[in-house]
C-alpha atoms as a PDB file:
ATOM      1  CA  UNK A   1     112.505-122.357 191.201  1.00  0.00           C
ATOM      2  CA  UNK A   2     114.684-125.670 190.058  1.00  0.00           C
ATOM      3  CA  UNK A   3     118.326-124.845 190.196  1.00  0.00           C
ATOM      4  CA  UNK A   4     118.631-124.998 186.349  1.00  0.00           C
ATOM      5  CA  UNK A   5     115.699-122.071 185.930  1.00  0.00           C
ATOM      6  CA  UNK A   6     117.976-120.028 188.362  1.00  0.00           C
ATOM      7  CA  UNK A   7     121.021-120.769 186.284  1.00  0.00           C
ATOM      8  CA  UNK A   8     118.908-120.445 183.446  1.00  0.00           C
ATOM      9  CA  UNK A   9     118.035-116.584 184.811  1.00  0.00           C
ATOM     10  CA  UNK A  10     121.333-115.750 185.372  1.00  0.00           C
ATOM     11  CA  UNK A  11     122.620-116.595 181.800  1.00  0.00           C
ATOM     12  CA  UNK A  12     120.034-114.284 180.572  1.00  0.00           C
ATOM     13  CA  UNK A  13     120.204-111.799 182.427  1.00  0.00           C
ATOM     14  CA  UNK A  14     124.547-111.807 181.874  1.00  0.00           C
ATOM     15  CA  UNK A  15     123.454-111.847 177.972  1.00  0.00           C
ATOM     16  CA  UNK A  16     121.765-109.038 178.561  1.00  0.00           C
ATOM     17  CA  UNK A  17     124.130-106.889 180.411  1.00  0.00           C
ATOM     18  CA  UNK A  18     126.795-108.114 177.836  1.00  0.00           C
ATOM     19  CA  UNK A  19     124.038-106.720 174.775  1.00  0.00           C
ATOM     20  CA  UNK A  20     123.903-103.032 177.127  1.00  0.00           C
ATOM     21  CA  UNK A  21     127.824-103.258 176.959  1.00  0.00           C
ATOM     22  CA  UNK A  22     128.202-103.881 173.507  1.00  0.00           C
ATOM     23  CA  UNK A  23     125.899-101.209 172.472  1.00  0.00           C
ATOM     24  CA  UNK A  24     127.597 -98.393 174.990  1.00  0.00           C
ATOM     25  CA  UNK A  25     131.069 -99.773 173.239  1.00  0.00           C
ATOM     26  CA  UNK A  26     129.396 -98.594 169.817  1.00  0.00           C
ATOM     27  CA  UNK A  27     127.638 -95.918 170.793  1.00  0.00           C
ATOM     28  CA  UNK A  28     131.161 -94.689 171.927  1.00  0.00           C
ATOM     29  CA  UNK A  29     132.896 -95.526 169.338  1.00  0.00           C
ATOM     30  CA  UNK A  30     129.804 -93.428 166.867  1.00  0.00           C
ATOM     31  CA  UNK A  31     129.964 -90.674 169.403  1.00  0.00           C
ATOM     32  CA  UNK A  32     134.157 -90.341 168.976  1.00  0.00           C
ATOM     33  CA  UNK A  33     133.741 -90.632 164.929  1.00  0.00           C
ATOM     34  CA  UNK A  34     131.344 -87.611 165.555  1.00  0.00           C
ATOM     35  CA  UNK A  35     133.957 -85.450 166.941  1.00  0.00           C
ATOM     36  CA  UNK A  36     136.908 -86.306 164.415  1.00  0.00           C
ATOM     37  CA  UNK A  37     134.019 -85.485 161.923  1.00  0.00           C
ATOM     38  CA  UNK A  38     133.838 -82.017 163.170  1.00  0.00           C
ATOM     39  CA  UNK A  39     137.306 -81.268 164.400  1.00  0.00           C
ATOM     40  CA  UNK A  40     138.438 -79.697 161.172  1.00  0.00           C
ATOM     41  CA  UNK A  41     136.038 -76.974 161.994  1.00  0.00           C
ATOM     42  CA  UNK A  42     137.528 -76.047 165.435  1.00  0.00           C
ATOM     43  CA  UNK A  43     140.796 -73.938 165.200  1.00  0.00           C
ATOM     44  CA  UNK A  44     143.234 -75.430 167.658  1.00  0.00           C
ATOM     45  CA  UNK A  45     146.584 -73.642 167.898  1.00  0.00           C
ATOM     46  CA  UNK A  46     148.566 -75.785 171.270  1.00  0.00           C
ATOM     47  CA  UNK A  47     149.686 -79.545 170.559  1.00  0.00           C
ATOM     48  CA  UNK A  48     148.821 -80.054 174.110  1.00  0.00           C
ATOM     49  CA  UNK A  49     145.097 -79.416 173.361  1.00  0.00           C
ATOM     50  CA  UNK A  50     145.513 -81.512 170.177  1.00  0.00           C
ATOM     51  CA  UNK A  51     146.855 -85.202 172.134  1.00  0.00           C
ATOM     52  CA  UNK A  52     144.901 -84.588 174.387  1.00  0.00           C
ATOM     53  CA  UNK A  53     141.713 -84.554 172.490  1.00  0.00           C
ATOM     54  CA  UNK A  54     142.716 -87.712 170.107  1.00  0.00           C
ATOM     55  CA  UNK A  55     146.229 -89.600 169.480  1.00  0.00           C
ATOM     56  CA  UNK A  56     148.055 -87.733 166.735  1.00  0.00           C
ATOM     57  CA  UNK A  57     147.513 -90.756 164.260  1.00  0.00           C
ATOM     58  CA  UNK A  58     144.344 -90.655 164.548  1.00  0.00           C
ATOM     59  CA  UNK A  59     144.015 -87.430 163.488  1.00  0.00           C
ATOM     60  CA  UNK A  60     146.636 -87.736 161.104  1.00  0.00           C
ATOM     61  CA  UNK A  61     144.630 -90.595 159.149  1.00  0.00           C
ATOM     62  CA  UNK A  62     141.596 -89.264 159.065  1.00  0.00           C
ATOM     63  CA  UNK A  63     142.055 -85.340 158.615  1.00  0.00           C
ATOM     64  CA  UNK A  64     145.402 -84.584 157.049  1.00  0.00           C
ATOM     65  CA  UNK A  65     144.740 -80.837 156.955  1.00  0.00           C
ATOM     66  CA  UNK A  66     145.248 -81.187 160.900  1.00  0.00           C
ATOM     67  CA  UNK A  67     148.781 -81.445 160.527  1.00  0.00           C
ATOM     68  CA  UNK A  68     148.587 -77.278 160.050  1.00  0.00           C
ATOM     69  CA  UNK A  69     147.860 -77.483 163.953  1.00  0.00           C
ATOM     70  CA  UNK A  70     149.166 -79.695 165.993  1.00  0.00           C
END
């Protein structure tokens, strides 16, 4: 194998692992939206529990009637 096929390889194979990356990073990201989504639903009476679950502005922008909780 020539040096540039092995440099070749490598390139690839970093393109790849920066494609797996990319797609945990969203997958993450759906997976969070998923649980704002339902966190209207769950009745959470400490502010601890509440910051520690999401920063308060998030929750704040997205469901107002959290406010009533936390």
């Amino acid at each position: 194998m020539t040096i540039l096929e092995s440099i070749t390889k490598i390139s690839n194979a970093s393109m790849d692992i920066n494609k797996i990356n990319s797609n945990n990073s969203n997958n993450i990201n759906n997976n969070s939206n998923k649980i704002i989504q339902q966190l209207p639903f769950i009745n959470i009476y400490e502010k601890s529990i509440c910051t520690a679950i999401i920063p308060h502005n998030e929750i704040e922008r997205k469901m107002p009637i959290f406010k009533r909780f936390c």
